[in-house]
Protein backbone atom coordinates (compact mmCIF):
# COMPACT_ATOMS: atom_id res chain seq x y z
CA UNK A 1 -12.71 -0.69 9.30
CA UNK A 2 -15.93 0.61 8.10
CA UNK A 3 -17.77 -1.99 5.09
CA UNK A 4 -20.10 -1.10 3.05
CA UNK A 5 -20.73 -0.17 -0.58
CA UNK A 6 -22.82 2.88 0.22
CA UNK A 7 -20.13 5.10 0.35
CA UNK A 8 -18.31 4.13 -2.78
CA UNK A 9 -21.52 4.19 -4.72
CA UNK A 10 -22.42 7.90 -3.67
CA UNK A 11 -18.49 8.49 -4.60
CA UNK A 12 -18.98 7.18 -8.01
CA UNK A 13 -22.31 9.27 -8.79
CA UNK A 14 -21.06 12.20 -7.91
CA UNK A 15 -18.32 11.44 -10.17
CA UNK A 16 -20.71 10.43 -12.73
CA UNK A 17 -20.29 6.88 -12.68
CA UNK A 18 -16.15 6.44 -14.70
CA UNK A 19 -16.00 3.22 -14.13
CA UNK A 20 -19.31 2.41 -16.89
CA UNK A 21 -17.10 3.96 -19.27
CA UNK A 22 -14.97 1.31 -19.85
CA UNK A 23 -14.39 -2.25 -19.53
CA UNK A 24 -13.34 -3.83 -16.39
CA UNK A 25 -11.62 -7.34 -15.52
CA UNK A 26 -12.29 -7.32 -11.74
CA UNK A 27 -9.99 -9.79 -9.75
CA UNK A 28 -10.20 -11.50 -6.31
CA UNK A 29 -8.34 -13.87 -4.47
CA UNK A 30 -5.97 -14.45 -1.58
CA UNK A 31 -2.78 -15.28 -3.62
CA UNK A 32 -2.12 -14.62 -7.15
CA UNK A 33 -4.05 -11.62 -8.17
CA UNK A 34 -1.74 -8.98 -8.43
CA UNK A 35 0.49 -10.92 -10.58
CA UNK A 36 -2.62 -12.46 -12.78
CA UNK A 37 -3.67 -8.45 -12.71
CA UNK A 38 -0.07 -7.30 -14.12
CA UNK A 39 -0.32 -10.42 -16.84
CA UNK A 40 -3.77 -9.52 -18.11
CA UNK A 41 -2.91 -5.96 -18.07
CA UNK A 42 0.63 -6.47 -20.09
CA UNK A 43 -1.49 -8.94 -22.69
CA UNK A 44 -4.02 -6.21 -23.12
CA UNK A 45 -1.36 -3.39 -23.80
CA UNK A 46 0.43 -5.98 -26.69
CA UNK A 47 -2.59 -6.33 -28.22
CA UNK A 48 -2.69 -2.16 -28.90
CA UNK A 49 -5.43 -1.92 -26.14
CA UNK A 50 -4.81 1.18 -23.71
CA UNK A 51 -5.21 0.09 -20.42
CA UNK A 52 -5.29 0.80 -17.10
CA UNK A 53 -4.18 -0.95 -13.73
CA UNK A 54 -5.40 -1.03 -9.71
CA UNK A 55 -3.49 -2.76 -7.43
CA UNK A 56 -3.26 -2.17 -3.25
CA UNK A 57 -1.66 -2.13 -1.36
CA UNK A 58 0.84 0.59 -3.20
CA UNK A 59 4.36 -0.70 -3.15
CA UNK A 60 6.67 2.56 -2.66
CA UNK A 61 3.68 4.85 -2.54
CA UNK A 62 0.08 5.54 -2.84
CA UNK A 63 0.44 6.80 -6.30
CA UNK A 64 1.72 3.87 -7.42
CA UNK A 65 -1.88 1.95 -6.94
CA UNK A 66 -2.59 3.80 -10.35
CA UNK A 67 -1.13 2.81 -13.55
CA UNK A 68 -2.37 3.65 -16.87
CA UNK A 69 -0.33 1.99 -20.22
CA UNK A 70 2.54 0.22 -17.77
CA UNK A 71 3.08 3.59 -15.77
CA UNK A 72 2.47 4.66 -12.37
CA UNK A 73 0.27 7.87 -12.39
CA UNK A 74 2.38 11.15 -12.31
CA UNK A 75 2.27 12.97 -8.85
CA UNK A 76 0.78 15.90 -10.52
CA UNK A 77 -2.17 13.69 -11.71
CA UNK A 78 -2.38 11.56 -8.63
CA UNK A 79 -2.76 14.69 -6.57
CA UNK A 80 -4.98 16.38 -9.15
CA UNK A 81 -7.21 13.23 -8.90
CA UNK A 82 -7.24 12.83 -4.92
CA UNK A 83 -8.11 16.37 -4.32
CA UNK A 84 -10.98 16.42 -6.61
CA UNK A 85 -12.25 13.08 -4.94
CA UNK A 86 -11.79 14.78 -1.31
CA UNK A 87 -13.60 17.38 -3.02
CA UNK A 88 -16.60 15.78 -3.49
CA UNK A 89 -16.47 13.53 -1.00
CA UNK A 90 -16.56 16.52 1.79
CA UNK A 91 -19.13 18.67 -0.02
CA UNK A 92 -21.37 15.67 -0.75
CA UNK A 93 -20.94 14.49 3.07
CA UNK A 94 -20.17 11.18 1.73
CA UNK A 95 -17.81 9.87 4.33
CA UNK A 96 -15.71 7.92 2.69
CA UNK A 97 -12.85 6.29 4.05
CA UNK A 98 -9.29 7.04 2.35
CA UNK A 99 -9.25 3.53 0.45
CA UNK A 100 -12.86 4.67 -1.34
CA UNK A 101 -11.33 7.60 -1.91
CA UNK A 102 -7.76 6.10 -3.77
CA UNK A 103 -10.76 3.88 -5.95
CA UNK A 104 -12.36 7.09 -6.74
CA UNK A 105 -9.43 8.59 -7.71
CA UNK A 106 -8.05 5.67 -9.63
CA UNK A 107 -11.54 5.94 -11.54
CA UNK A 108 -11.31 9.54 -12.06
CA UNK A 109 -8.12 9.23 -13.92
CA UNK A 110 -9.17 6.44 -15.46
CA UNK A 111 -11.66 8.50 -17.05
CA UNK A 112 -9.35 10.72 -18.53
CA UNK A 113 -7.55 8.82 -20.13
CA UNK A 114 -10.11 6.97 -21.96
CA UNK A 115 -9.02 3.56 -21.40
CA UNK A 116 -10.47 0.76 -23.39
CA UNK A 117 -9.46 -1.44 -20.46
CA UNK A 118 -9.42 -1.54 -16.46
CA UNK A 119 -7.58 -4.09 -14.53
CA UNK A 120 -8.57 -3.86 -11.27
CA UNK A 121 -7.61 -5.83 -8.17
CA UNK A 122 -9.94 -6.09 -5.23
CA UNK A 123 -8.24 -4.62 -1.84
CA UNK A 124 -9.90 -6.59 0.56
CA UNK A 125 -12.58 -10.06 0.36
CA UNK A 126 -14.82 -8.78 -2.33
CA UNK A 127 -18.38 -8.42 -1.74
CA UNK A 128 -17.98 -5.72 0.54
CA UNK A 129 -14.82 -4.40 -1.16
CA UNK A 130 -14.76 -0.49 -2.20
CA UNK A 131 -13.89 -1.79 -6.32
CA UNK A 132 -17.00 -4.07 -5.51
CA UNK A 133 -19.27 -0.83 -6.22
CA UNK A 134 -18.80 -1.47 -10.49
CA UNK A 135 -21.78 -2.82 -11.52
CA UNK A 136 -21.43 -4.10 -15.49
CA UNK A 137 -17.61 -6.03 -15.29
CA UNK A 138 -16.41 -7.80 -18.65
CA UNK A 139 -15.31 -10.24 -16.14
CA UNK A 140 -14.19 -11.59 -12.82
CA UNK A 141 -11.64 -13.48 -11.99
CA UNK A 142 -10.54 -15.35 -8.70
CA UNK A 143 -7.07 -16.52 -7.72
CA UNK A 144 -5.89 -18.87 -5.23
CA UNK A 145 -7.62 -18.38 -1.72
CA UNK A 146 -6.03 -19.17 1.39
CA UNK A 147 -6.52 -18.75 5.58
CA UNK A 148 -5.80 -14.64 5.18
CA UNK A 149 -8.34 -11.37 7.04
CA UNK A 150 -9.56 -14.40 8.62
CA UNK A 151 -10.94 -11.70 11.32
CA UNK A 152 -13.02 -9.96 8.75
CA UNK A 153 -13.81 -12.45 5.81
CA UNK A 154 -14.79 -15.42 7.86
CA UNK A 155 -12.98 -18.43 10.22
CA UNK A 156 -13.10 -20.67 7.62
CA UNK A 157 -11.93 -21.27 3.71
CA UNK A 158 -15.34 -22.08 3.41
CA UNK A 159 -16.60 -18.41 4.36
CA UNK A 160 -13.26 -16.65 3.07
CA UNK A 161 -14.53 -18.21 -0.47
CA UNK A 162 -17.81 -16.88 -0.45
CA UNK A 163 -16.59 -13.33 0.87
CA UNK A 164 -14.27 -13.63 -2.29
CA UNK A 165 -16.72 -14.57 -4.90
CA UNK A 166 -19.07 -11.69 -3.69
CA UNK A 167 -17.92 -9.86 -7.02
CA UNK A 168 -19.31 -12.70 -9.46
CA UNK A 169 -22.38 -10.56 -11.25
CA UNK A 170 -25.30 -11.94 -12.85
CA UNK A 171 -24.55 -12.30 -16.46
CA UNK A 172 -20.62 -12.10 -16.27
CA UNK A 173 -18.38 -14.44 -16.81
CA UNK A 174 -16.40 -15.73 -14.32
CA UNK A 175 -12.77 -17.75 -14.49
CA UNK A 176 -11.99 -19.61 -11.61
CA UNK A 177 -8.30 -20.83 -10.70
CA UNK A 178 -7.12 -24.24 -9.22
CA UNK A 179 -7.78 -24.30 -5.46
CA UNK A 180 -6.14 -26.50 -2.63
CA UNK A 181 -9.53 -28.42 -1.94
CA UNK A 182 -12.55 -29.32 -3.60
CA UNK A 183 -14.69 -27.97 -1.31
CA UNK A 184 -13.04 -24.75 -1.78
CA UNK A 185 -13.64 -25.16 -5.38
CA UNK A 186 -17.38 -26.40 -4.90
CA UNK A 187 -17.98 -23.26 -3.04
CA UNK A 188 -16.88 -20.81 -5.71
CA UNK A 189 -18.61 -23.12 -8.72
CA UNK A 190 -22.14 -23.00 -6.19
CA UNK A 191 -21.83 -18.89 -5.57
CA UNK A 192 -21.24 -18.54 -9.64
CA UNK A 193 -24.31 -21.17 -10.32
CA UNK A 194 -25.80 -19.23 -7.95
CA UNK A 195 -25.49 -16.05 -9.00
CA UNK A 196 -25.69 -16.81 -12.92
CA UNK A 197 -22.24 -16.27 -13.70
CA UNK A 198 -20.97 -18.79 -16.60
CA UNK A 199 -17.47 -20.06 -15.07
CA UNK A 200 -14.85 -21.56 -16.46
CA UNK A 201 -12.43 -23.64 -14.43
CA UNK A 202 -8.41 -22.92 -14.97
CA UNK A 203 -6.17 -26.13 -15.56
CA UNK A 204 -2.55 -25.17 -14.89
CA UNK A 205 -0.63 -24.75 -17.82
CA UNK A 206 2.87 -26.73 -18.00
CA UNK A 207 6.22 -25.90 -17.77
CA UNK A 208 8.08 -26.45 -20.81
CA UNK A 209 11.26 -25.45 -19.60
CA UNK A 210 11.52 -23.58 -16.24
CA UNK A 211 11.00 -20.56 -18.05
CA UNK A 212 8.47 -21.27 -21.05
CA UNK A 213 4.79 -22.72 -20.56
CA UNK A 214 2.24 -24.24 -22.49
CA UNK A 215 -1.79 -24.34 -22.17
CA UNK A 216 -4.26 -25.72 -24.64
CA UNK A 217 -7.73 -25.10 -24.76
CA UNK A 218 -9.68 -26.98 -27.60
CA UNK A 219 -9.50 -24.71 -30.86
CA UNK A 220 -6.08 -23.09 -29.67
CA UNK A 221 -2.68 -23.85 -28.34
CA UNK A 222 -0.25 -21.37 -25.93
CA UNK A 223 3.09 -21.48 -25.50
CA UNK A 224 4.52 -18.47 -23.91
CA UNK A 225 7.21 -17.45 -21.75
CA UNK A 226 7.15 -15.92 -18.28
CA UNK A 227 9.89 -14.33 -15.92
CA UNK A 228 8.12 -15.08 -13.12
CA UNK A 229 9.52 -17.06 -10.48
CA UNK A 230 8.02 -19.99 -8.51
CA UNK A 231 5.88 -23.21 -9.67
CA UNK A 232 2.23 -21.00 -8.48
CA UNK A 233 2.90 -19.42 -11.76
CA UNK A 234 1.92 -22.31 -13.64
CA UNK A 235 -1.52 -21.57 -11.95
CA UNK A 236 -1.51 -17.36 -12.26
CA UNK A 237 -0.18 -17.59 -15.36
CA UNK A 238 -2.89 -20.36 -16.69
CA UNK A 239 -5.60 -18.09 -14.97
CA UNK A 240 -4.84 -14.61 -16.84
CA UNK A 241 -4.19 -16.78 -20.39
CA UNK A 242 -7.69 -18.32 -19.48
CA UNK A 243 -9.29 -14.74 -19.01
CA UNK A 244 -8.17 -13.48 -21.80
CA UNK A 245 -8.82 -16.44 -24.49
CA UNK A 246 -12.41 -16.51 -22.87
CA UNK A 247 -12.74 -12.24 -23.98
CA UNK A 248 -10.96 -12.87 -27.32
CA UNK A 249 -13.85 -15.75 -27.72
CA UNK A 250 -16.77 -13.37 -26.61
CA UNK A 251 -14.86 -10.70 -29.06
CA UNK A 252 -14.35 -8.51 -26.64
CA UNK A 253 -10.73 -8.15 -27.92
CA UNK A 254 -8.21 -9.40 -31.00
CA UNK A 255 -5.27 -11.32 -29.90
CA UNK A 256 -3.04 -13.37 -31.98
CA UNK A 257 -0.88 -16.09 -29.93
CA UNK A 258 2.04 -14.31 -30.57
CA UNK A 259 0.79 -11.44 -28.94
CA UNK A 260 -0.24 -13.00 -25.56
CA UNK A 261 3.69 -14.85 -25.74
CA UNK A 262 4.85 -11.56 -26.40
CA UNK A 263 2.39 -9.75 -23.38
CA UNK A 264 3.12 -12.57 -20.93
CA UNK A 265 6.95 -12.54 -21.85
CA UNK A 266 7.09 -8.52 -20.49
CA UNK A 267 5.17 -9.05 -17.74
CA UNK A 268 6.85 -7.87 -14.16
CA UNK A 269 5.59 -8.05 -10.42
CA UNK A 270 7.86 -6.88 -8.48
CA UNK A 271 8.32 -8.44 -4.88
CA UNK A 272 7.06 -11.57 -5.44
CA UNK A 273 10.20 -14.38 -5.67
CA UNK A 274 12.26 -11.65 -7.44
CA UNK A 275 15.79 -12.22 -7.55
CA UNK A 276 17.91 -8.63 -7.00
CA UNK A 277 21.67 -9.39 -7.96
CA UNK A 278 24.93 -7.17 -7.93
CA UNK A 279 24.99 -7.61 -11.53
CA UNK A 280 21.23 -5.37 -11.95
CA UNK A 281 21.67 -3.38 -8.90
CA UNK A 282 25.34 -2.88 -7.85
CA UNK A 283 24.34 -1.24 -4.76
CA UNK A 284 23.96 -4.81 -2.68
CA UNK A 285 27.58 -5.71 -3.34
CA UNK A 286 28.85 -2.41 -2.67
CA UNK A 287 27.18 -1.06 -0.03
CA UNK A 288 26.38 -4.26 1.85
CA UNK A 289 28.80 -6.88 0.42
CA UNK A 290 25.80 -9.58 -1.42
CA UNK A 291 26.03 -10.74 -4.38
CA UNK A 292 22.24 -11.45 -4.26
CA UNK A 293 19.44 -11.41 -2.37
CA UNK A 294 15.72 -13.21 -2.77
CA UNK A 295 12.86 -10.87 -2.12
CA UNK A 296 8.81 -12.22 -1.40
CA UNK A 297 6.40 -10.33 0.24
CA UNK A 298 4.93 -13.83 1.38
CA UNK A 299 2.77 -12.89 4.40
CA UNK A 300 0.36 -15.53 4.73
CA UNK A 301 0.28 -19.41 4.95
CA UNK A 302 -0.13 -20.63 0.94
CA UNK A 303 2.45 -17.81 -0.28
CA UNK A 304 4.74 -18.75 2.55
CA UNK A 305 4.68 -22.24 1.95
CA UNK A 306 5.30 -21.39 -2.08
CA UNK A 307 8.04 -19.92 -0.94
CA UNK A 308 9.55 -22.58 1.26
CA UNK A 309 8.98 -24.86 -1.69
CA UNK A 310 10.80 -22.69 -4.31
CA UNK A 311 14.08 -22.65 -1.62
CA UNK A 312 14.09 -26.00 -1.62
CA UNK A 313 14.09 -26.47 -5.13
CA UNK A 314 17.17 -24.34 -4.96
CA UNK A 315 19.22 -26.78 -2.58
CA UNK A 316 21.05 -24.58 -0.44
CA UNK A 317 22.90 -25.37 3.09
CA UNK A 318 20.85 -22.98 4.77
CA UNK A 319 19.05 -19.70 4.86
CA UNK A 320 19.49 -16.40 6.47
CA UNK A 321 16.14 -14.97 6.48
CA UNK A 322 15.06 -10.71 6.75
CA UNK A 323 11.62 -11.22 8.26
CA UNK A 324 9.41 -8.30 9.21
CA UNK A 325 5.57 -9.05 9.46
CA UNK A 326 2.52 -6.72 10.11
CA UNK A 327 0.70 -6.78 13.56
CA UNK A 328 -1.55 -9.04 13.90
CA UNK A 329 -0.86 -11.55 11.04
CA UNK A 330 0.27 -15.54 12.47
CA UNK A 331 3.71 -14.80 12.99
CA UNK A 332 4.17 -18.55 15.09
CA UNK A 333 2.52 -19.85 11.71
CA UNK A 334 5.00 -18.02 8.99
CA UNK A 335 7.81 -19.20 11.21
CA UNK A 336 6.91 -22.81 11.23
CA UNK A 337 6.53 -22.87 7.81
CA UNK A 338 9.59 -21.21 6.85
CA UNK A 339 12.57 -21.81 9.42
CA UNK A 340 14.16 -25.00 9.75
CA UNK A 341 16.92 -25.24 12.39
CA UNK A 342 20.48 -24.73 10.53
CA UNK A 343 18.74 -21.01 9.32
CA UNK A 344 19.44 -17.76 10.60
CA UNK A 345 16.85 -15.39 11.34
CA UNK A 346 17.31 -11.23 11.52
CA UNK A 347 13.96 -9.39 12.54
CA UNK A 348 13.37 -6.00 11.55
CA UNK A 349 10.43 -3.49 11.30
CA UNK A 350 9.56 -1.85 8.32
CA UNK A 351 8.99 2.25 7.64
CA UNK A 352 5.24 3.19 8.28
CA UNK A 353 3.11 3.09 5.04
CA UNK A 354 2.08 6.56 3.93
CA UNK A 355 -1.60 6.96 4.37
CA UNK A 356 -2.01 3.50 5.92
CA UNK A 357 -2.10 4.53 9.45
CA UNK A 358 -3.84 1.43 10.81
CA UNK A 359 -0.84 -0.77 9.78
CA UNK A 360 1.71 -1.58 12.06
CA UNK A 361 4.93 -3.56 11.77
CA UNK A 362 5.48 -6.57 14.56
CA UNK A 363 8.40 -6.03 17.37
CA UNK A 364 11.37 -7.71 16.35
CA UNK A 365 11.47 -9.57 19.39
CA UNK A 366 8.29 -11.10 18.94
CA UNK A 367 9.37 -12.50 15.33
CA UNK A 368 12.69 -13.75 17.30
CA UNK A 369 10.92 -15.23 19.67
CA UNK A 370 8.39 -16.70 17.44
CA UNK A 371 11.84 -18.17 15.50
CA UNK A 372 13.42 -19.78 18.19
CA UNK A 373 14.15 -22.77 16.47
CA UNK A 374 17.25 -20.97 14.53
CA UNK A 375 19.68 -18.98 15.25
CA UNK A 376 18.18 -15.17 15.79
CA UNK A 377 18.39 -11.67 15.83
CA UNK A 378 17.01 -8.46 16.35
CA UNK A 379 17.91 -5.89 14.37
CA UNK A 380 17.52 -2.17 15.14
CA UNK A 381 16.87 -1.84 10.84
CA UNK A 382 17.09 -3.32 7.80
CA UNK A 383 20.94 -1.96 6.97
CA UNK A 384 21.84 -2.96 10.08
CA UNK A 385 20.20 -6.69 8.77
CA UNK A 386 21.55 -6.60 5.75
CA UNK A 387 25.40 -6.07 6.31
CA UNK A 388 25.44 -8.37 9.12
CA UNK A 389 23.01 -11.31 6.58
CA UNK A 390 26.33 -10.66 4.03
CA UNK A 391 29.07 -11.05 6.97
CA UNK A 392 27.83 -14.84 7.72
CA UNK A 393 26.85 -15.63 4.10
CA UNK A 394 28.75 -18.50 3.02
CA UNK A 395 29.26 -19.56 -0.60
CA UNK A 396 26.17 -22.62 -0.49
CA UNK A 397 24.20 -20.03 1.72
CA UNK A 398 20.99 -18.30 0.45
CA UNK A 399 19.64 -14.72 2.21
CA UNK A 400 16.24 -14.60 1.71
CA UNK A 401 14.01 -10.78 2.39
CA UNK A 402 10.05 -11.72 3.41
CA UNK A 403 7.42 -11.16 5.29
CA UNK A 404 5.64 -8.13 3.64
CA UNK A 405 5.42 -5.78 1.17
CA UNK A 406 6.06 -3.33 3.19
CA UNK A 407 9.60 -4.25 3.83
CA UNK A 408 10.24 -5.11 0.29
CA UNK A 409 9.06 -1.85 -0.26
CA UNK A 410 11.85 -0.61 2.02
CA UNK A 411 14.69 -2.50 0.19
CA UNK A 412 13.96 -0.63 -2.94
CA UNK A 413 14.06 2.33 -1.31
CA UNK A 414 17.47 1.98 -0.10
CA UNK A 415 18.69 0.51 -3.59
CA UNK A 416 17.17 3.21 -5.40
């Protein structure tokens, strides 16, 4: 991979600079941002604001990057956008890579729709991410960061922090979510001192009930509900309700407390400890005999160990685990996290991204191998998986689909 802002920046001129045209929330982190991205955006749309949404990598496909008002762009419009951003970028012998070119086209229909609001999630570190080209952001926000691109951000937390908080802008306020270790957290309050960003620090709201949270800020008290699985949601959720009080108290926007319950209530992010049951999608029982199935698209150390923690909440004799896991990612490190020894493990690949040819899924028999410790398998697919994860399931049993987005990604497909 290619970094460098260059590009993106000639991209956006010839364009004629969309993203100035509206108001951005700009969000980094390892773990977290996506769903803090779909809460902000979801808040934003209750409170009448039209708004629009970037997320990578795309879940089903690339179009799907691009939502405007809770909608993945059409394929019309995607295309229309794409081709006009090839356009330019082969007439202007820009040389941008296809990710600048899905920001540019993001923008471009952003700018058509005259959005009041852009949500926009950073694809990879941040200071020499493509969405790092905006200049004037509302805000910035960073998640949760964790041992992730190690190869490319940095060996350490340390250095994967400051790569991170490379989108914090002079002038623009920052909000800054619980991390695992005060130095991580020094790191990110030193970059924002040092960059003149006014930061706020998030304190994790509390859970109410498993399903309703509170957070209270001095002049104002939230309670909201959130569909969300998994305790981490006490901190994503805290983190977008922190964002947005901070822009209702700059006046950047109106919003009422019942709105943001309302907003955060409607929020969805799908793959991310997301329960699929026979009840909402018939399909698993009938086709492949469960009557439910977990899905995550953990992939790296904090998510997988979220996710280990949130199983054993649940209590259950033992797991049969779907695992497929990109090349290259710590697949002896996921494993050791997740598997204990009375689990099953089925290894699969998953289907080839569209437009992502430098991703690659991990043989099978590496992930068995790597999972020795249980009982495992390796699958020639993810049917194949799936009927034989329903065969052994007993009735205290829990199956259990992770590893990556990209094989979530294939379990919709075949529910669809």
């Amino acid at each position: 991979m290619n970094f460098g802002l260059e590009r993106i920046h000639n991209l956006l001129e010839a364009l004629n600079r969309p993203d100035e045209r509206t108001q951005i929330v700009h969000v980094a982190g390892t773990n977290g941002k996506g769903s803090v991205c779909a809460y902000i955006a979801s808040v934003l749309r209750t409170c009448g604001y039209s708004v629009g949404r970037f997320n990578s990598p795309h879940l089903l496909e690339p179009r799907d990057s691009i939502n405007v008002n809770g909608q993945a762009v059409s394929q019309q419009l995607y295309e229309e956008a794409f081709s006009h951003v090839s356009m330019l970028n082969k007439t202007g012998a820009i040389g941008a890579s296809s990710f600048e070119c899905l920001v540019g086209a993001a923008f471009y229909v952003f700018d058509k729709a005259k959005l009041d609001f852009v949500v926009l999630e950073v694809g990879l570190g941040g200071l020499l991410d493509a969405t790092n080209a905006i200049r004037n952001p509302a805000m910035t926000v960073i998640t949760a960061i964790g041992m992730d691109h190690a190869h490319i951000l940095g060996r350490t937390l340390e250095e994967i922090a400051t790569a991170k908080a490379g989108i914090m802008k002079p002038g623009c306020p920052v909000v800054i979510a619980p991390q695992d270790t005060k130095t991580l957290l020094d790191t990110l309050i030193e970059h924002a001192k040092g960059t003149g960003s006014p930061y706020q620090l998030v304190q994790p709201s509390q859970f109410i009930t498993p399903e309703l949270c509170k957070l209270d800020f001095d002049q104002v008290h939230y309670t909201y509900p959130i569909r969300l699985c998994g305790d981490y949601q006490r901190m994503n959720s805290a983190t977008a309700v922190t964002a947005l009080d901070w822009l209702y108290r700059l006046k950047l926007i109106e919003m009422t407390p019942e709105q943001l319950a309302k907003g955060m209530q409607e929020t969805r992010w799908p793959g991310r400890l997301e329960w699929i049951t026979s009840k909402d999608n018939p399909k698993i029982l009938s086709r492949y005999g469960l009557e439910r199935i977990l899905i995550d698209g953990a992939h790296n150390p904090p998510a997988t160990i979220a996710l280990r923690n949130y199983i054993d909440s649940l209590q259950r004799n033992s797991v049969i685990w779907i695992i497929a896991s990109t090349a290259g990612k710590d697949i002896h490190g996921l494993m050791t996290k997740l598997i204990r020894p009375n689990d099953t493990v089925y290894a699969v690949t998953f289907t080839q991204p569209s437009g992502m040819s430098w991703i690659q899924s991990t043989e099978p028999s590496e992930i068995a191998k790597e999972a020795s410790v249980a009982k495992t398998v390796a699958c020639l697919g993810l049917e194949e998986a799936l009927k034989t994860a329903a065969s052994v399931c007993g009735e205290h049993d829990l199956v259990v689909l992770c590893g990556s987005l990209y094989l979530v990604a294939d379990l919709y497909r075949i529910l669809l």
